[in-house]
PDB file of N, CA and C in Angstrom:
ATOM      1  N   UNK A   1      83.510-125.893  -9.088  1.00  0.00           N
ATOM      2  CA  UNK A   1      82.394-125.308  -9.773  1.00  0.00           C
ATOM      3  C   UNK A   1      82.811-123.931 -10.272  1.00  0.00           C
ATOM      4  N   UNK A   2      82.947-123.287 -11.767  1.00  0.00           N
ATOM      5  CA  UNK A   2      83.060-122.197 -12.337  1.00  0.00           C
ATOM      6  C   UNK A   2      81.791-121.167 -11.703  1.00  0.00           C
ATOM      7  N   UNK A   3      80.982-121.262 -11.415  1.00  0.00           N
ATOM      8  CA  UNK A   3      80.148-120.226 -10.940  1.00  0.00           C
ATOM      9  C   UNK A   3      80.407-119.720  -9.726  1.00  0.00           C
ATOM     10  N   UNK A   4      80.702-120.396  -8.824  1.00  0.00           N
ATOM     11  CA  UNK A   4      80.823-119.731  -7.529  1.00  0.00           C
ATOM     12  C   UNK A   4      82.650-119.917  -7.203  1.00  0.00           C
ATOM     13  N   UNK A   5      83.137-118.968  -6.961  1.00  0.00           N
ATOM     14  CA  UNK A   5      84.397-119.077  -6.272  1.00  0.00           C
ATOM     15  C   UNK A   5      84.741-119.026  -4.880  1.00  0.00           C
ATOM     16  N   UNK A   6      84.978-119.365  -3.820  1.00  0.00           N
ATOM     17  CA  UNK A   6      85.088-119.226  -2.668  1.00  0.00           C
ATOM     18  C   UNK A   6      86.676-118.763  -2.447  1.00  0.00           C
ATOM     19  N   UNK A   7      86.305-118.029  -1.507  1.00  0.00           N
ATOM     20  CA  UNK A   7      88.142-117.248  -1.249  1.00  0.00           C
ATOM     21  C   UNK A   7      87.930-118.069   0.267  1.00  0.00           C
ATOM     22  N   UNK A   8      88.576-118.992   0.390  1.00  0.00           N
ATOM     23  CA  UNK A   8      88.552-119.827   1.539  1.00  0.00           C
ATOM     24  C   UNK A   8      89.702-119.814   2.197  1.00  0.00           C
ATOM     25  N   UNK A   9      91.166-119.117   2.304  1.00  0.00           N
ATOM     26  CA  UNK A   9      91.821-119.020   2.959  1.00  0.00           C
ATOM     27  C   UNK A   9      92.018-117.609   3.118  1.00  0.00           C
ATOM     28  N   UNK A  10      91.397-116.784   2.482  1.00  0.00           N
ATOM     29  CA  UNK A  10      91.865-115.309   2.617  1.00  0.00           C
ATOM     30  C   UNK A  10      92.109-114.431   3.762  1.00  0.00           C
ATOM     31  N   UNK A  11      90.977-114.952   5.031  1.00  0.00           N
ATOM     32  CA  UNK A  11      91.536-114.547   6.167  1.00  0.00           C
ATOM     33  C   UNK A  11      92.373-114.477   6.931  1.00  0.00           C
ATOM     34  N   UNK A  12      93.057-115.970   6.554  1.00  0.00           N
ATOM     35  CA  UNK A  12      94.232-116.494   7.342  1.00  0.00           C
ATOM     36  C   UNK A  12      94.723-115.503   8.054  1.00  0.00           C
ATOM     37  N   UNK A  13      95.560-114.664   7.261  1.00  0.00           N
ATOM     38  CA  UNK A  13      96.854-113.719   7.995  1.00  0.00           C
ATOM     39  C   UNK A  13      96.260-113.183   9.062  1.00  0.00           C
ATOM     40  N   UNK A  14      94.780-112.515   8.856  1.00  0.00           N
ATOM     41  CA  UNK A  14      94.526-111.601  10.090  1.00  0.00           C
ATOM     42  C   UNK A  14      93.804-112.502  10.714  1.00  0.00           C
ATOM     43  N   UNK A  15      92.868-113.488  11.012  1.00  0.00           N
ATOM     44  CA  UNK A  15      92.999-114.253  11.779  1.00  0.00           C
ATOM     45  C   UNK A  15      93.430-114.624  13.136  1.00  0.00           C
ATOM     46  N   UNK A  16      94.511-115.301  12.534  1.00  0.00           N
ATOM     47  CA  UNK A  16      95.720-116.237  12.709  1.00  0.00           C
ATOM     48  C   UNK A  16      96.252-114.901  13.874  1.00  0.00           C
ATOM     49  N   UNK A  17      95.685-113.646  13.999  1.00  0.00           N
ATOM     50  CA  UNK A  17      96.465-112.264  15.144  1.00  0.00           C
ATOM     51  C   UNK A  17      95.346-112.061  15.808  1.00  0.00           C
ATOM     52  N   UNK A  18      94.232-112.592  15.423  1.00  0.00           N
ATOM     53  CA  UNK A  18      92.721-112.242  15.988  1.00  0.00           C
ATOM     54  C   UNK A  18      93.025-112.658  18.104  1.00  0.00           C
ATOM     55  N   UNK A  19      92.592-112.026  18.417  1.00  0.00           N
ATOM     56  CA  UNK A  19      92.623-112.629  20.052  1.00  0.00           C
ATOM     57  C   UNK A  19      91.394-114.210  19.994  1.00  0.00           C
ATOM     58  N   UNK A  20      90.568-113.973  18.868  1.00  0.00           N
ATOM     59  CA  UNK A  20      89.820-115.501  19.189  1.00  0.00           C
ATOM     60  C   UNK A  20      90.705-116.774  18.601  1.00  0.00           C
ATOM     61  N   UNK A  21      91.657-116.193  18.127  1.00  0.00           N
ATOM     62  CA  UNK A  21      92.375-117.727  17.429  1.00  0.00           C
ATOM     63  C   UNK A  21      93.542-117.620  18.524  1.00  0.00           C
ATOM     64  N   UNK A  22      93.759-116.587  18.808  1.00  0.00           N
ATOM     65  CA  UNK A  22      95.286-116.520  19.868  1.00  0.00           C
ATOM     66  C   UNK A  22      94.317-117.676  21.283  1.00  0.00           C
ATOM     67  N   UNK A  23      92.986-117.507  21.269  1.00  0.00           N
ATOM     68  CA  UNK A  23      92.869-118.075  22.737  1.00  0.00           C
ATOM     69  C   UNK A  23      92.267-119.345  22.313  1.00  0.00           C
ATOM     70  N   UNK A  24      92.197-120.110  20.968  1.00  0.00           N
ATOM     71  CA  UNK A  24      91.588-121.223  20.431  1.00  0.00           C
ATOM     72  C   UNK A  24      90.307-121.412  20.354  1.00  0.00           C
ATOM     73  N   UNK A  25      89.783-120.072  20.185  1.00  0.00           N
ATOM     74  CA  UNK A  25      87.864-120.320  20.822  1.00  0.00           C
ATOM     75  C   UNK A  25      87.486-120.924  19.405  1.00  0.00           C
ATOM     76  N   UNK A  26      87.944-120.328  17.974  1.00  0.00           N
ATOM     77  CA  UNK A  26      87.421-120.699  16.171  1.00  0.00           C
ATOM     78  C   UNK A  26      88.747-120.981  15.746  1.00  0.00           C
ATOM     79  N   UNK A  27      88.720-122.083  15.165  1.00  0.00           N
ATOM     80  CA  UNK A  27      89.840-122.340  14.483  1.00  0.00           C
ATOM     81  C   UNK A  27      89.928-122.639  13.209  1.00  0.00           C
ATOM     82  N   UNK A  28      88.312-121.946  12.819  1.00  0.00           N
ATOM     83  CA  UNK A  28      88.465-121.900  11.376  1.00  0.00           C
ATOM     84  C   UNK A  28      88.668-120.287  10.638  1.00  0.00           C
ATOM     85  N   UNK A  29      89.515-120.590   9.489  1.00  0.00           N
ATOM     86  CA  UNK A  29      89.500-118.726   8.892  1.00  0.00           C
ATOM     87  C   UNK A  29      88.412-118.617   8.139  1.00  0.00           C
ATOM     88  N   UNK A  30      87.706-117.211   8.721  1.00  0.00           N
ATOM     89  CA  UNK A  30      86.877-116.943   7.748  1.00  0.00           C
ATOM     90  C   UNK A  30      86.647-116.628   6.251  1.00  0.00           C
ATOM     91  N   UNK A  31      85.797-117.213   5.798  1.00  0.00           N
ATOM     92  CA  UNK A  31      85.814-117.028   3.814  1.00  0.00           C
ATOM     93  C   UNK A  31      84.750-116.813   3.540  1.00  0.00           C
ATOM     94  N   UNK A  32      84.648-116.209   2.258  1.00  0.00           N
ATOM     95  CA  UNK A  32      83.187-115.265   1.444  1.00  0.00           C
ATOM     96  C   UNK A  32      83.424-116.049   0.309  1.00  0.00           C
ATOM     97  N   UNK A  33      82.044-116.398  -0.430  1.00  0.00           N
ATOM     98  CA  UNK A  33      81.854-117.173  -1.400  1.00  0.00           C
ATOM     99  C   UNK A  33      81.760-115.890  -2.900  1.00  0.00           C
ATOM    100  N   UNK A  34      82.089-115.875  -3.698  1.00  0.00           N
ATOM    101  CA  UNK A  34      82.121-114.710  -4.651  1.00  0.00           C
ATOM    102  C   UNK A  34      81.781-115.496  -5.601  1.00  0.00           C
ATOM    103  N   UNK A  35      80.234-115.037  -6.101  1.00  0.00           N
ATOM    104  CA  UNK A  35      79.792-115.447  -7.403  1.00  0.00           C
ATOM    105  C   UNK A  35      80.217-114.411  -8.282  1.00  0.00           C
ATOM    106  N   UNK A  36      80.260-115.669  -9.799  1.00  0.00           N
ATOM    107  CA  UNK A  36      79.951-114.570 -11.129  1.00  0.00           C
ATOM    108  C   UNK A  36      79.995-114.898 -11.978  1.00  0.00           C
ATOM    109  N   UNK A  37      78.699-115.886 -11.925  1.00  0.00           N
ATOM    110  CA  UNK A  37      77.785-117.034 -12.748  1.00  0.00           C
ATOM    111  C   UNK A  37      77.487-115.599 -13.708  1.00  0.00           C
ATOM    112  N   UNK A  38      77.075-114.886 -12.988  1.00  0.00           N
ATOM    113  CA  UNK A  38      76.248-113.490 -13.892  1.00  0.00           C
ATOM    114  C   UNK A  38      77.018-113.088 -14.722  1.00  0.00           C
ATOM    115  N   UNK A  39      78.283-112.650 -14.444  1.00  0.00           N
ATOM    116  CA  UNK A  39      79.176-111.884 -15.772  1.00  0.00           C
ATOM    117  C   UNK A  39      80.179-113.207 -16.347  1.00  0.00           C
ATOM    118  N   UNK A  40      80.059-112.222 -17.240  1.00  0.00           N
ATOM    119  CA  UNK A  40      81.036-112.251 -18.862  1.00  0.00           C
ATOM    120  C   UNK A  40      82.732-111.728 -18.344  1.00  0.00           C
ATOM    121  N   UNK A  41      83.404-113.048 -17.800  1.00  0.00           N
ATOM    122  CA  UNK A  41      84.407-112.370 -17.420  1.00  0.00           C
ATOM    123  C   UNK A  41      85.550-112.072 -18.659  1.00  0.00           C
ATOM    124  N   UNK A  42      84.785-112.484 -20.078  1.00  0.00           N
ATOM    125  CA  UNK A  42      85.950-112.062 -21.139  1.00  0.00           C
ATOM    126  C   UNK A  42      85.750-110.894 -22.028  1.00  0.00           C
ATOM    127  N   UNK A  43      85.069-110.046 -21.150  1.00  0.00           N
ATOM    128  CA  UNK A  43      84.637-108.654 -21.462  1.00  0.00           C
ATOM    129  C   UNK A  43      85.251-107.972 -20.102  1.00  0.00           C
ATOM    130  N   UNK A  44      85.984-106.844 -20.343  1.00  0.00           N
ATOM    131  CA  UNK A  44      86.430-105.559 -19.363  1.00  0.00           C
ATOM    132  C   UNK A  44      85.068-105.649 -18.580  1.00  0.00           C
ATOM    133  N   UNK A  45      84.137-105.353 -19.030  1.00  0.00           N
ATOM    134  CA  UNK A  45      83.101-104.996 -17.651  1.00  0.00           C
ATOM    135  C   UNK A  45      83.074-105.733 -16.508  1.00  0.00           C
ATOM    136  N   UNK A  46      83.032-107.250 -17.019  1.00  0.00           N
ATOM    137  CA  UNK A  46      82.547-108.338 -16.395  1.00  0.00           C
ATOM    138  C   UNK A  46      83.278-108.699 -15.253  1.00  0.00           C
ATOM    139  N   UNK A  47      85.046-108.512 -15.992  1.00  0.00           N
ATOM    140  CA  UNK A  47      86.104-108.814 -15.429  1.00  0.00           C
ATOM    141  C   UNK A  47      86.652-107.516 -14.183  1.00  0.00           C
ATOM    142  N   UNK A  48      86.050-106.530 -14.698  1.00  0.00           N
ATOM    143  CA  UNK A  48      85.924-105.047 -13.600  1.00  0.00           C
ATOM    144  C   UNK A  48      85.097-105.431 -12.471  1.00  0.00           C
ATOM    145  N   UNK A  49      83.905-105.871 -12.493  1.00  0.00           N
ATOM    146  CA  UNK A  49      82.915-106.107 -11.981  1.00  0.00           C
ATOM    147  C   UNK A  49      83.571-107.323 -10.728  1.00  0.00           C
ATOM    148  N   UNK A  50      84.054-107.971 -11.178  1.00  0.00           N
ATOM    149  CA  UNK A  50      84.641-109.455 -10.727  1.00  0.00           C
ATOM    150  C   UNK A  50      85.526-108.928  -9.806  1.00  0.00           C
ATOM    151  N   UNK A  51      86.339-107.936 -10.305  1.00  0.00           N
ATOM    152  CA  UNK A  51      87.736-107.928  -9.641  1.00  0.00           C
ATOM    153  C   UNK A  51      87.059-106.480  -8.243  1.00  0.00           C
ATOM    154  N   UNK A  52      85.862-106.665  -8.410  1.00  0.00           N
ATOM    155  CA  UNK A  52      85.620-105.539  -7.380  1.00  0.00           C
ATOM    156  C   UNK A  52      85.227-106.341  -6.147  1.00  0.00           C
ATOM    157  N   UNK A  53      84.288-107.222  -6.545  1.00  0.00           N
ATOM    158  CA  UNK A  53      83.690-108.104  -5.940  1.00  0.00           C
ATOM    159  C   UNK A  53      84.641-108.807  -4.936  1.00  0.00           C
ATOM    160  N   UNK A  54      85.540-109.549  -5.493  1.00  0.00           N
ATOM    161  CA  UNK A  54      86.617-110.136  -4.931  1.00  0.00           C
ATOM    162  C   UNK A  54      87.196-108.963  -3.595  1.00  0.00           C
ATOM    163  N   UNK A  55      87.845-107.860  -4.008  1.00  0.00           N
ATOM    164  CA  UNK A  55      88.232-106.808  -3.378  1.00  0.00           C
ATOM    165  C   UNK A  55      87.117-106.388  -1.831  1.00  0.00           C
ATOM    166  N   UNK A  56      86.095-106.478  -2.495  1.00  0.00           N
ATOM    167  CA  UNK A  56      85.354-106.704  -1.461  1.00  0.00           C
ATOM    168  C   UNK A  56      84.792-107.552  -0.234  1.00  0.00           C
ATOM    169  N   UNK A  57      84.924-108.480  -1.151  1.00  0.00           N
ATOM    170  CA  UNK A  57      85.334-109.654   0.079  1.00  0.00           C
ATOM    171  C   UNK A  57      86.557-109.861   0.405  1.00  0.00           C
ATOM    172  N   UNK A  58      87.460-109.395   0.073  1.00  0.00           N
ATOM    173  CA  UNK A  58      88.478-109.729   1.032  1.00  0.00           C
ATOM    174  C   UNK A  58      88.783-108.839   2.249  1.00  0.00           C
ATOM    175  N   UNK A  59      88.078-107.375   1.470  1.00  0.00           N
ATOM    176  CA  UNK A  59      88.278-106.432   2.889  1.00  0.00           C
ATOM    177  C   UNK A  59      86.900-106.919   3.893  1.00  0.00           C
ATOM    178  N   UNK A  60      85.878-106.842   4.128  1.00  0.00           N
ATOM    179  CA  UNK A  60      85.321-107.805   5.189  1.00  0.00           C
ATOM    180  C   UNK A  60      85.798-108.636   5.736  1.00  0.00           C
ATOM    181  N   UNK A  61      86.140-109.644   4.921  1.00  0.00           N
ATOM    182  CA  UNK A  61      87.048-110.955   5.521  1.00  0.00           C
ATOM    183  C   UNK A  61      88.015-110.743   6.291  1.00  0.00           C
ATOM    184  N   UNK A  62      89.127-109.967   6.004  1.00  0.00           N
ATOM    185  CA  UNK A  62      90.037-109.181   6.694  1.00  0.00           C
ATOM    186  C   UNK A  62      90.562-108.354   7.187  1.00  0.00           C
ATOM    187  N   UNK A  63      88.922-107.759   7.488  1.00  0.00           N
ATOM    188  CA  UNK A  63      89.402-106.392   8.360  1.00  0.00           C
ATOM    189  C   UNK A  63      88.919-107.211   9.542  1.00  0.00           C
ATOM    190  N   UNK A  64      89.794-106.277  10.601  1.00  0.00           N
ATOM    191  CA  UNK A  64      89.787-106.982  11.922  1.00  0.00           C
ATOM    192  C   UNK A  64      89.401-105.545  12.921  1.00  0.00           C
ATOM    193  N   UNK A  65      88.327-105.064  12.717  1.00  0.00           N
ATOM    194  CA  UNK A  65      87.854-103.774  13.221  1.00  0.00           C
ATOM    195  C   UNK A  65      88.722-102.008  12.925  1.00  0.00           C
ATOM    196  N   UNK A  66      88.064-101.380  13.780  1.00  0.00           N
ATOM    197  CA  UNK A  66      88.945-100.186  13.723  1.00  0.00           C
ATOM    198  C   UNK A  66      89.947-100.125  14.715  1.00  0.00           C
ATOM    199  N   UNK A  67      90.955-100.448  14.199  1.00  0.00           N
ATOM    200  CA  UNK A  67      92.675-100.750  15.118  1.00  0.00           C
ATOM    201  C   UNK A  67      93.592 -99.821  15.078  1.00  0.00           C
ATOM    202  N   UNK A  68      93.927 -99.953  15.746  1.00  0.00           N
ATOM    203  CA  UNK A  68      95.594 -98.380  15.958  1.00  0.00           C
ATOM    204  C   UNK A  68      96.326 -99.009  16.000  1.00  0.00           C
ATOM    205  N   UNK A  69      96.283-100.319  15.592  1.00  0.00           N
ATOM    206  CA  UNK A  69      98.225-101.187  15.503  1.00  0.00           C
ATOM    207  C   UNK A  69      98.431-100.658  14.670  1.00  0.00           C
ATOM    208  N   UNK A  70      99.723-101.003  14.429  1.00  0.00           N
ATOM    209  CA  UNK A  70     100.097-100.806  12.912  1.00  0.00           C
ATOM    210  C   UNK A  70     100.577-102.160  12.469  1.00  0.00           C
ATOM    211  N   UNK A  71     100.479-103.159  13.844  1.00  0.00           N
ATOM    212  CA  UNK A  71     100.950-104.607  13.893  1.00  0.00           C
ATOM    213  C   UNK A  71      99.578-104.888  13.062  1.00  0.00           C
ATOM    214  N   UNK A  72      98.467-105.040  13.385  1.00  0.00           N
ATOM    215  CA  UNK A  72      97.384-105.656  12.648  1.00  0.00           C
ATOM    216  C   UNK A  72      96.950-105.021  11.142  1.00  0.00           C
ATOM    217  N   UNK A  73      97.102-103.626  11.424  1.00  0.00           N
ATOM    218  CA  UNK A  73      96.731-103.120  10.257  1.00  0.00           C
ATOM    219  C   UNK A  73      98.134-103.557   8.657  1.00  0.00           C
ATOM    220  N   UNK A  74      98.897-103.556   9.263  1.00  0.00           N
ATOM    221  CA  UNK A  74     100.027-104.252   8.430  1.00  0.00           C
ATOM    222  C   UNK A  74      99.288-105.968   8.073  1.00  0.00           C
ATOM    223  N   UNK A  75      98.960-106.837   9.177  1.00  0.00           N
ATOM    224  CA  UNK A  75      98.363-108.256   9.168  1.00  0.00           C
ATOM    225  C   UNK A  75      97.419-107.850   7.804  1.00  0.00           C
ATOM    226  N   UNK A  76      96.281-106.764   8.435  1.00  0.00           N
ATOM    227  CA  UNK A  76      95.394-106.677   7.367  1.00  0.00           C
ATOM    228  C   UNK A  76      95.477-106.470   5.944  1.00  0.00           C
ATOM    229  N   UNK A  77      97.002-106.217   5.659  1.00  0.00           N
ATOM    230  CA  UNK A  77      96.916-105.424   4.193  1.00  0.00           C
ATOM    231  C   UNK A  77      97.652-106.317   3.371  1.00  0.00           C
ATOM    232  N   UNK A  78      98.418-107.326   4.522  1.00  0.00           N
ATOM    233  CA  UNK A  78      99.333-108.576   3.877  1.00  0.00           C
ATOM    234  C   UNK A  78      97.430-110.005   3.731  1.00  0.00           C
ATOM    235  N   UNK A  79      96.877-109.269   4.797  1.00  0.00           N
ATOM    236  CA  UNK A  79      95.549-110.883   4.263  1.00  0.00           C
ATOM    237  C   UNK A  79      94.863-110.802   2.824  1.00  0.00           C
ATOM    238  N   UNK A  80      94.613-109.203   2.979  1.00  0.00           N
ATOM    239  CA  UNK A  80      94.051-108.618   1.920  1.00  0.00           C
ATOM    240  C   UNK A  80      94.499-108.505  -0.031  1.00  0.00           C
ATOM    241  N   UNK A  81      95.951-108.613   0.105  1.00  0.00           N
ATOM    242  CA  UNK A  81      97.102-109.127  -1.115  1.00  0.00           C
ATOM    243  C   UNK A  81      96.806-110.220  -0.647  1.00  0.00           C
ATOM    244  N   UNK A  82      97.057-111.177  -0.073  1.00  0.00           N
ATOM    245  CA  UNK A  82      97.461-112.545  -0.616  1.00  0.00           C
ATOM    246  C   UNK A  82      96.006-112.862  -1.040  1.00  0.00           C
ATOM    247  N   UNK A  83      94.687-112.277  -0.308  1.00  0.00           N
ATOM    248  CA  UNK A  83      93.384-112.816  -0.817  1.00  0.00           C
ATOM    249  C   UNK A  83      93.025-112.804  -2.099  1.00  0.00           C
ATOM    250  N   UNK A  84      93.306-111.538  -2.831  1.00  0.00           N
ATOM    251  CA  UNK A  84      93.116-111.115  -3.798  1.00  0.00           C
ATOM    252  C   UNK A  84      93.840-112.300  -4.726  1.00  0.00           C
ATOM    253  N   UNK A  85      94.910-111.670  -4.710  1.00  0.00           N
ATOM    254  CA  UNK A  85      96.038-112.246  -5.399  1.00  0.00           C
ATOM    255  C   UNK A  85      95.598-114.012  -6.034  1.00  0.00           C
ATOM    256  N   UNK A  86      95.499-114.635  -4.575  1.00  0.00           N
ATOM    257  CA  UNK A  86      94.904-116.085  -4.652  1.00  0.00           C
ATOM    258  C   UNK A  86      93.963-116.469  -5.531  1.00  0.00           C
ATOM    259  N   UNK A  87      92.785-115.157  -5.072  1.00  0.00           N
ATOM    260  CA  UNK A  87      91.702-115.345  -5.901  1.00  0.00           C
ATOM    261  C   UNK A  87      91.561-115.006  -7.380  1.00  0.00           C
ATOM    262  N   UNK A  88      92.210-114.230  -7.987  1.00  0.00           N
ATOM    263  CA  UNK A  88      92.541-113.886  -9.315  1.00  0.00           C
ATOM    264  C   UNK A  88      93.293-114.986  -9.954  1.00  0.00           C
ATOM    265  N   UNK A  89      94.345-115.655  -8.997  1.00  0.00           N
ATOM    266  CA  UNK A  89      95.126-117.146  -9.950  1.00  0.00           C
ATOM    267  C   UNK A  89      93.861-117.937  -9.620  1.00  0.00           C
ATOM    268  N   UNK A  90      93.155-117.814  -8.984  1.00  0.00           N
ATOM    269  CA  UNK A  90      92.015-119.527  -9.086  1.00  0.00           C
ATOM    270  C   UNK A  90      91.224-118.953 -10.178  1.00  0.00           C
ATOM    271  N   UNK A  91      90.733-117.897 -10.385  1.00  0.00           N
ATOM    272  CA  UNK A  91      89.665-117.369 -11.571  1.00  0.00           C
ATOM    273  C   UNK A  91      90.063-117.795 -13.093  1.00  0.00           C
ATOM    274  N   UNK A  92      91.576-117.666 -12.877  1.00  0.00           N
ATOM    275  CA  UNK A  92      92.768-117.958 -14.172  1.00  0.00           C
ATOM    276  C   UNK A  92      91.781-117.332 -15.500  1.00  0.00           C
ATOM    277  N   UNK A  93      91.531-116.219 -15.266  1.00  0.00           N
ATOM    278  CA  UNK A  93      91.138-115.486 -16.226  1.00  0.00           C
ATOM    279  C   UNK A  93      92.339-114.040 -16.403  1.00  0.00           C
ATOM    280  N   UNK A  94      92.652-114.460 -18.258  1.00  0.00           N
ATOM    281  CA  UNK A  94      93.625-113.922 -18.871  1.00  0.00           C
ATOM    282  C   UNK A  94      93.352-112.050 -18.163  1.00  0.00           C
ATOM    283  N   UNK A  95      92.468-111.453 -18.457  1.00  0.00           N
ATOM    284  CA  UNK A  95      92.316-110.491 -18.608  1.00  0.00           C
ATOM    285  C   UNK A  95      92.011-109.848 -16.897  1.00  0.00           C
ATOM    286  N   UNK A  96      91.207-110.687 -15.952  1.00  0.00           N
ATOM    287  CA  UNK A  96      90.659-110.287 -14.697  1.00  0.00           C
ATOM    288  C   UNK A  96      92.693-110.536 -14.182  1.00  0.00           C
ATOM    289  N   UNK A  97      93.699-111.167 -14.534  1.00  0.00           N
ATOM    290  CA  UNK A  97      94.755-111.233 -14.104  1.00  0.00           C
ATOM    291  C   UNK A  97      96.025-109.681 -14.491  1.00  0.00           C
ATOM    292  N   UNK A  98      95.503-109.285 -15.578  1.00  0.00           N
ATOM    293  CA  UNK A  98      96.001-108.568 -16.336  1.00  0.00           C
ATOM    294  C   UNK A  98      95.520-106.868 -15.748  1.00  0.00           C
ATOM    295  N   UNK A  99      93.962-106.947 -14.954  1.00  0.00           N
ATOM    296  CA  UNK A  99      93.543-105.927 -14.179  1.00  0.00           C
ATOM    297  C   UNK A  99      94.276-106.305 -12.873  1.00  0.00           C
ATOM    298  N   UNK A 100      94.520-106.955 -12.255  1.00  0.00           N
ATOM    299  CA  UNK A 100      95.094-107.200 -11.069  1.00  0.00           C
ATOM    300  C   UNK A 100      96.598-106.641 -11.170  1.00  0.00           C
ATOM    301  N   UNK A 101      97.368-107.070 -11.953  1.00  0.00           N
ATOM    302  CA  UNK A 101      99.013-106.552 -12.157  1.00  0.00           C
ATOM    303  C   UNK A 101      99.058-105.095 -12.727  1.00  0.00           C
ATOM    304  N   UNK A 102      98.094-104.410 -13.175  1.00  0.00           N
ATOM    305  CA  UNK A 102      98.093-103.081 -13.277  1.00  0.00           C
ATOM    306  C   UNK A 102      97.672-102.544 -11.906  1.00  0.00           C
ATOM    307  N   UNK A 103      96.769-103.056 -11.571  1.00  0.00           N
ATOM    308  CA  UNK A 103      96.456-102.494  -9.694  1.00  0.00           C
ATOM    309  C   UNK A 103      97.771-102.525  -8.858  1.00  0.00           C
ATOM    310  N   UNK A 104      98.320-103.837  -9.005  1.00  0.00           N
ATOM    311  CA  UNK A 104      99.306-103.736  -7.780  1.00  0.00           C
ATOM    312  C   UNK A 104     100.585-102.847  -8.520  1.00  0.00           C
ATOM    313  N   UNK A 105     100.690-102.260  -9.803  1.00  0.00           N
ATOM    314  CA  UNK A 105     101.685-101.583 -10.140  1.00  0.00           C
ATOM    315  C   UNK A 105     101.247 -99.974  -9.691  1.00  0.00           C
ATOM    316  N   UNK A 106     100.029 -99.998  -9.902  1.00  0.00           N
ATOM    317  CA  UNK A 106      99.763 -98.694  -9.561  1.00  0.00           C
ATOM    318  C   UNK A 106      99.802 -98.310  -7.968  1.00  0.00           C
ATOM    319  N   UNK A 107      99.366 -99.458  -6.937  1.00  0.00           N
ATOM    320  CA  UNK A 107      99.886 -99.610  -5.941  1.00  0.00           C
ATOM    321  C   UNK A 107     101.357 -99.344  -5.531  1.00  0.00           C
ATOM    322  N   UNK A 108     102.194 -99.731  -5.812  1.00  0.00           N
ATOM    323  CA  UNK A 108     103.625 -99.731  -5.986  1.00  0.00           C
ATOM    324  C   UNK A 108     103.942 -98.156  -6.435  1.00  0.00           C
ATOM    325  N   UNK A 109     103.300 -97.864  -7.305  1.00  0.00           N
ATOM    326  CA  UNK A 109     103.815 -96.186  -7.217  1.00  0.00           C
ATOM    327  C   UNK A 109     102.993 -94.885  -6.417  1.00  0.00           C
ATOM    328  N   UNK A 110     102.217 -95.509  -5.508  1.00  0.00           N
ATOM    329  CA  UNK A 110     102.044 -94.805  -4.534  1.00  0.00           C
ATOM    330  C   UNK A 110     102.804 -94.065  -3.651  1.00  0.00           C
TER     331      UNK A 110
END
């Protein structure tokens, strides 16, 4: 369905380090459903709008509280790229892809 996208594996990474999956209590990863029936993703706004949304659910999804690892917080930032990432190739929108590879470049020169 084009209206609703679900980021259904995005948790995985952090998860998969969670102490409830280490002891088998959920063995499912958690996912956020991201509409955007509402926008115009072949307009900058729409596709801004989209790519925030997404961003946002993936940090919920994969934050795994306030942690002092640097083991999890590393988990968290590898769940958080691949969520994104995933979710921008399923959108396969020219332009919401084209905001994403300027993010992670600008990322990169951090």
């Amino acid at each position: 369905m084009k209206s609703i996208h679900t980021l259904s594996i995005i948790g995985l990474v952090a998860f998969c380090a969670s102490p409830q999956a280490m002891a088998g209590i959920n063995d499912d990863p958690p996912s956020v459903a991201v509409s955007y029936a509402d926008l115009d993703i072949t307009r900058t706004a729409g596709a801004q709008k989209l790519y925030q949304r997404i961003t946002g659910a993936a940090k919920r999804v994969c934050d795994r509280g306030d942690s002092r690892s640097l083991d999890v917080l590393r988990l968290q930032q590898q769940c958080m790229t691949k969520a994104v990432s995933d979710a921008v190739r399923d959108v396969d929108s020219p332009l919401l892809t084209a905001m994403h590879g300027n993010s992670k470049s600008w990322t990169a020169k951090r």
